[in-house]
N, C-alpha and C. Protein backbone atom coordinates (compact mmCIF):
# COMPACT_ATOMS: atom_id res chain seq x y z
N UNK A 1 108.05 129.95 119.06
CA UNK A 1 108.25 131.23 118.43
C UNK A 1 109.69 131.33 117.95
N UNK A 2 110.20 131.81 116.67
CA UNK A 2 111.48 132.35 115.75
C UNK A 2 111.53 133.24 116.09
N UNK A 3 112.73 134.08 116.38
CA UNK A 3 113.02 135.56 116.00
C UNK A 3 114.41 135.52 115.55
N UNK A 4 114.04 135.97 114.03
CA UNK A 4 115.60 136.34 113.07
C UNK A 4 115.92 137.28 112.86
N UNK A 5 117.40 137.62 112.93
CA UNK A 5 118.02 139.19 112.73
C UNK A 5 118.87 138.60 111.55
N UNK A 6 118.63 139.48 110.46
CA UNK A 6 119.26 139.49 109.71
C UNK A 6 119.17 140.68 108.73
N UNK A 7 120.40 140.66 107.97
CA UNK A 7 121.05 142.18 107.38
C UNK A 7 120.37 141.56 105.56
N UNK A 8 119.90 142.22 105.29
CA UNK A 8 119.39 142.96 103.90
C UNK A 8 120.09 144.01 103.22
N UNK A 9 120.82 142.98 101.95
CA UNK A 9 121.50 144.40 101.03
C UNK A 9 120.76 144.57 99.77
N UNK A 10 120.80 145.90 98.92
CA UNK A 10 120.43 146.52 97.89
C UNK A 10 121.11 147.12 97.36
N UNK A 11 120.89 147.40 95.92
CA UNK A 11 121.86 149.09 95.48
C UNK A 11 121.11 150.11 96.18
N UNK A 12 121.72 151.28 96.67
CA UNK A 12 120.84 152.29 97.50
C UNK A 12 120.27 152.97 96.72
N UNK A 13 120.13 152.90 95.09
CA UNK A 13 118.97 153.54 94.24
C UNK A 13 117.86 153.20 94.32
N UNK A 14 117.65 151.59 95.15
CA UNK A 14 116.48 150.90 95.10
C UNK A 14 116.40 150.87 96.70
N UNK A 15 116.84 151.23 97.69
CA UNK A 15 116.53 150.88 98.92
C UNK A 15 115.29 151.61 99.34
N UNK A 16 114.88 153.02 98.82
CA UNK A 16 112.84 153.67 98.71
C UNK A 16 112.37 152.42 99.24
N UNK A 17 112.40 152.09 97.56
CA UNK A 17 111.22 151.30 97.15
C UNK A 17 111.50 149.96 97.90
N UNK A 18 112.63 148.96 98.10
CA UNK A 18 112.45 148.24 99.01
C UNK A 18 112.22 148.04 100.44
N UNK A 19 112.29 149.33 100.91
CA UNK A 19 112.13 149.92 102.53
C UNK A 19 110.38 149.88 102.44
N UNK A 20 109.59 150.62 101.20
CA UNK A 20 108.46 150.12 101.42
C UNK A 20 107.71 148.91 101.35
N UNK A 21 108.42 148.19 100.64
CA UNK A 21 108.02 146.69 100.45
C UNK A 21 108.30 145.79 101.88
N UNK A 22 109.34 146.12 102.22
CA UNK A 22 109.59 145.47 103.74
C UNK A 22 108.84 145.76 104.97
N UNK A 23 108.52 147.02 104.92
CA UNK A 23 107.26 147.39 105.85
C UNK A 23 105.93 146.96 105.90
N UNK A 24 105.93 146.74 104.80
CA UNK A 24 104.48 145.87 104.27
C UNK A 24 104.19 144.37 104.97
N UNK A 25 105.18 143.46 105.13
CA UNK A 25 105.58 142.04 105.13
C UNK A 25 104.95 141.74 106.70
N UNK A 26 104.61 141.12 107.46
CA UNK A 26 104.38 140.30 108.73
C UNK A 26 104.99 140.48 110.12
N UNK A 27 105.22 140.66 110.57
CA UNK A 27 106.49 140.51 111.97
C UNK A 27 107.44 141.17 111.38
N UNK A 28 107.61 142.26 110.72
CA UNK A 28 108.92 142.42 110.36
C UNK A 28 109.21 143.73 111.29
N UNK A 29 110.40 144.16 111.76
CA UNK A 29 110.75 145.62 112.24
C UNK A 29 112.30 145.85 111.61
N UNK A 30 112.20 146.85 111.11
CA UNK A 30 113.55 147.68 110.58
C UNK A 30 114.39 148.32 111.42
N UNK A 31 115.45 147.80 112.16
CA UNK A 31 116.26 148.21 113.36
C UNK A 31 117.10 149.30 112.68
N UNK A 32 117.64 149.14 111.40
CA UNK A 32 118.41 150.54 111.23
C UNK A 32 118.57 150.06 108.90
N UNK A 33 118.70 151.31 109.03
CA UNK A 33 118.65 151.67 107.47
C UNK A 33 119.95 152.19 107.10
N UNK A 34 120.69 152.07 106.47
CA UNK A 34 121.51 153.41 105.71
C UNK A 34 121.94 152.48 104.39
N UNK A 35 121.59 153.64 103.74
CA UNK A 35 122.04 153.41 102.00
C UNK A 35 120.89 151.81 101.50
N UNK A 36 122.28 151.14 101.07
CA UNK A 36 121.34 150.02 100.53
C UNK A 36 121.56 148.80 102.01
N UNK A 37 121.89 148.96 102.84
CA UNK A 37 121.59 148.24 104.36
C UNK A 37 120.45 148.23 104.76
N UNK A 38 120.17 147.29 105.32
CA UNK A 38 119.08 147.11 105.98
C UNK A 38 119.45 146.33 107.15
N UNK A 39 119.23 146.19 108.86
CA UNK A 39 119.42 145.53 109.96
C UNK A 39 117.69 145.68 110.03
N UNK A 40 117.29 143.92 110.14
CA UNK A 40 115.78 143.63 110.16
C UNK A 40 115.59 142.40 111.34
N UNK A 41 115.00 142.39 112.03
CA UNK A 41 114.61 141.64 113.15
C UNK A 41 112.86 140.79 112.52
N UNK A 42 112.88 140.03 111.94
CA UNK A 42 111.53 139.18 112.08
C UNK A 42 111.77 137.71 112.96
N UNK A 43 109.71 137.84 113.24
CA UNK A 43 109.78 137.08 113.99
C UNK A 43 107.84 136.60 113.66
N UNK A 44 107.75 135.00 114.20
CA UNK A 44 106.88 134.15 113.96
C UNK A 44 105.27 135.59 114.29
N UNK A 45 105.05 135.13 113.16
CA UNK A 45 103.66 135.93 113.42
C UNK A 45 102.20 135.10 112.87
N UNK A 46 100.99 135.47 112.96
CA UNK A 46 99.80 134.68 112.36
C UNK A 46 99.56 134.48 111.02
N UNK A 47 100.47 135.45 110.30
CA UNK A 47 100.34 135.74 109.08
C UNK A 47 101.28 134.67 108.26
N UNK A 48 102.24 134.56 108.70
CA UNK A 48 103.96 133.76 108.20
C UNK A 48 104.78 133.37 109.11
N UNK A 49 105.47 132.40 109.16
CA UNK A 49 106.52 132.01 109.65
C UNK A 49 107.05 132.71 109.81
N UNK A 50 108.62 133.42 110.50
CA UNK A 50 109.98 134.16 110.34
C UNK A 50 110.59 133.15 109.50
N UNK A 51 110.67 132.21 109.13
CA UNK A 51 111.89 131.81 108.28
C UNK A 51 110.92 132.05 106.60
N UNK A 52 109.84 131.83 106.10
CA UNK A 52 108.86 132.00 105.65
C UNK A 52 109.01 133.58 105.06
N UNK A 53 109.15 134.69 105.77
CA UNK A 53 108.95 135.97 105.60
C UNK A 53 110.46 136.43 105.49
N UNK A 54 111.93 134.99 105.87
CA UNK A 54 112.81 135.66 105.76
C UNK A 54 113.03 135.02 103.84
N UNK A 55 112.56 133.86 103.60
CA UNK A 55 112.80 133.51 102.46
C UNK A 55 111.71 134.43 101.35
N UNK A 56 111.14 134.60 101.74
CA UNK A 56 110.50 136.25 100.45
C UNK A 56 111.03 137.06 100.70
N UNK A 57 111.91 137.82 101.70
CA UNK A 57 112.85 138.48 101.49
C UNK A 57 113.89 138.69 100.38
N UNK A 58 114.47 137.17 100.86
CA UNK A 58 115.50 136.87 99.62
C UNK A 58 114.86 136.57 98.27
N UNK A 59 113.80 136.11 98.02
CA UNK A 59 113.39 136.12 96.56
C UNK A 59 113.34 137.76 95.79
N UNK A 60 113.16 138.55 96.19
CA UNK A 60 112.84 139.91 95.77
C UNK A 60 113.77 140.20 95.01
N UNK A 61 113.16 140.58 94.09
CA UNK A 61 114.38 140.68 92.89
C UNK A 61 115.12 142.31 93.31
N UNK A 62 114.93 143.25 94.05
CA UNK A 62 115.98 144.11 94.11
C UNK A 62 117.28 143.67 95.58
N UNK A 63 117.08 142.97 96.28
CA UNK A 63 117.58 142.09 97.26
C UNK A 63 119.21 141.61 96.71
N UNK A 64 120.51 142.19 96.58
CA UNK A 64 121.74 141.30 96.39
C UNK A 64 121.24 140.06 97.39
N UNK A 65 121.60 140.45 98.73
CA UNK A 65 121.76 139.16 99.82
C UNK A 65 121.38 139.37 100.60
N UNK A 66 120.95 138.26 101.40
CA UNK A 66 120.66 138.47 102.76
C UNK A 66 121.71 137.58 103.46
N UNK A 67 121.62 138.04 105.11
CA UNK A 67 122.51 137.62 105.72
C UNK A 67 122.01 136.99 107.04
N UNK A 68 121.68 135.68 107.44
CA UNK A 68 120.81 135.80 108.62
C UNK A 68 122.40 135.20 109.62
N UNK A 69 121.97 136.55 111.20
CA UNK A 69 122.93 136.60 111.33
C UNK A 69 122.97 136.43 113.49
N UNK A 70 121.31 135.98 113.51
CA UNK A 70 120.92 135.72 114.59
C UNK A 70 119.42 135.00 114.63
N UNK A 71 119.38 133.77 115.34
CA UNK A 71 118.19 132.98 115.42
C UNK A 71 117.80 132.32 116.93
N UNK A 72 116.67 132.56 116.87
CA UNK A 72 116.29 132.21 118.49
C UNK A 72 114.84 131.93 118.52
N UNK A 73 114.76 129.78 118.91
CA UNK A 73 113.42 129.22 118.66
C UNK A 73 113.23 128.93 120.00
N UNK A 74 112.27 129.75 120.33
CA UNK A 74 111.75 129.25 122.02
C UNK A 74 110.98 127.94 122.63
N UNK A 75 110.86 128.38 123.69
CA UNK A 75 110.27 127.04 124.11
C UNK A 75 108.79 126.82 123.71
N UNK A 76 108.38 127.84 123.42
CA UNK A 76 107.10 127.72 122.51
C UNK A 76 106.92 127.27 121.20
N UNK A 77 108.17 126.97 120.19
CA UNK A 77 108.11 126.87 119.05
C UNK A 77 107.72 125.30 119.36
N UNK A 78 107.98 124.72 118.07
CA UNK A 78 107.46 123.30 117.73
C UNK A 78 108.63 122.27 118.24
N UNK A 79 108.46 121.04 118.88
CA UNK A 79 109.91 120.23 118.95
C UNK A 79 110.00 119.97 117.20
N UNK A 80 111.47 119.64 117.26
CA UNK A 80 111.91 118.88 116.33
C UNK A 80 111.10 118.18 115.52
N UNK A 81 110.92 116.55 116.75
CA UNK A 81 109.73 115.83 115.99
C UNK A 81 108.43 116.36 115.25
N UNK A 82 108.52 117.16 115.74
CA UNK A 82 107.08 117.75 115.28
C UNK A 82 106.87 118.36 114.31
N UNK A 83 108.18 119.12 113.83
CA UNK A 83 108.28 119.81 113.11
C UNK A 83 109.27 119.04 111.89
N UNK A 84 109.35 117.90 111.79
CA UNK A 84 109.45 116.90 110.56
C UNK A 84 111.15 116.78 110.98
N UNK A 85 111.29 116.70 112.08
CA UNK A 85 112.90 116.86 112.81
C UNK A 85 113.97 118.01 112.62
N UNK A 86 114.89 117.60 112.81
CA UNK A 86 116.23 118.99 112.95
C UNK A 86 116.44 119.69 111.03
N UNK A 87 116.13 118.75 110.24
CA UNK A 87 116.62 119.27 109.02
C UNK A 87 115.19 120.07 108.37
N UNK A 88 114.07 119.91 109.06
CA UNK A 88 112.68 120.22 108.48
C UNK A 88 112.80 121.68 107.79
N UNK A 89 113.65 122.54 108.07
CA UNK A 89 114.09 123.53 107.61
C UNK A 89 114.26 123.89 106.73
N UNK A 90 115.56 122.74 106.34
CA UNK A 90 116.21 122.90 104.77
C UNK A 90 115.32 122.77 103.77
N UNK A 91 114.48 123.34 103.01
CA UNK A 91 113.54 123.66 101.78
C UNK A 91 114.05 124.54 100.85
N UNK A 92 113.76 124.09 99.71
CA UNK A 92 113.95 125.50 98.84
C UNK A 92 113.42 126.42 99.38
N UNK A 93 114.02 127.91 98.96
CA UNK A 93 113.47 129.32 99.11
C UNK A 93 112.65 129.17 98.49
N UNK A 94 111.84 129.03 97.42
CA UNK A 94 110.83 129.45 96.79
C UNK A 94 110.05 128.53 97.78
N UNK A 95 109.90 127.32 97.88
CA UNK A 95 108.83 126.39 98.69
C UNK A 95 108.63 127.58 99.67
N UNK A 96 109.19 127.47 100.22
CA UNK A 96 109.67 128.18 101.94
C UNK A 96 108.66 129.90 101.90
N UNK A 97 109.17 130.45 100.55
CA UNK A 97 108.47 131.78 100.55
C UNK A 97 107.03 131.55 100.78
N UNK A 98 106.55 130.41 99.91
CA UNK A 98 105.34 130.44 99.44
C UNK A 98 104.12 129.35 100.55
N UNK A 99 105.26 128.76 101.93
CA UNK A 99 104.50 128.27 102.84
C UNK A 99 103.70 129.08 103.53
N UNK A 100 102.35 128.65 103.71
CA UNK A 100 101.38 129.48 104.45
C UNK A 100 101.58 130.37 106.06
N UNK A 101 102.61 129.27 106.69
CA UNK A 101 102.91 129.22 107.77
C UNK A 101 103.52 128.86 108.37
């Protein structure tokens, strides 16, 4: 299991409409809001990955940046080997958005 904390910015004309789009998404919980901030905690769910649900994050076209700014893979997640080793990670964002799982 993943669980990522990371900060989500916007212009706050668009943070509505991206606050509803983020609620929508998998494992996601919204720890705190103001303006165009966002503090978001996802984590591995049936639906998506957390790294998976953090890279469609960042594709969203009202999204400046994201910031991932805490990560924690338990002893339940996959080893290394298994998971195509230590770099299996590094993918494009778009690949990454669009992995099943």
């Amino acid at each position: 299991m993943s669980i990522l904390g990371i900060i989500v910015r916007t212009r706050p004309e668009h943070a509505g409409a991206l606050q509803q789009t983020l609620t929508a998404l998998p494992g996601l919980d919204i720890a705190a809001a103001d303006g165009g901030r966002f503090v978001i905690v996802v984590e591995d769910s049936t639906e998506a990955t957390a790294a998976a649900t953090m890279a469609q994050i960042t594709q969203h076209p009202q999204v400046l940046n994201t910031s991932l700014v805490y990560e924690y893979s338990g002893p339940d997640a996959p080893a290394a080997t298994e998971a195509g080793g230590f770099q299996a990670w590094r993918r494009d964002l778009a690949a990454e958005s669009r992995s099943p799982s």
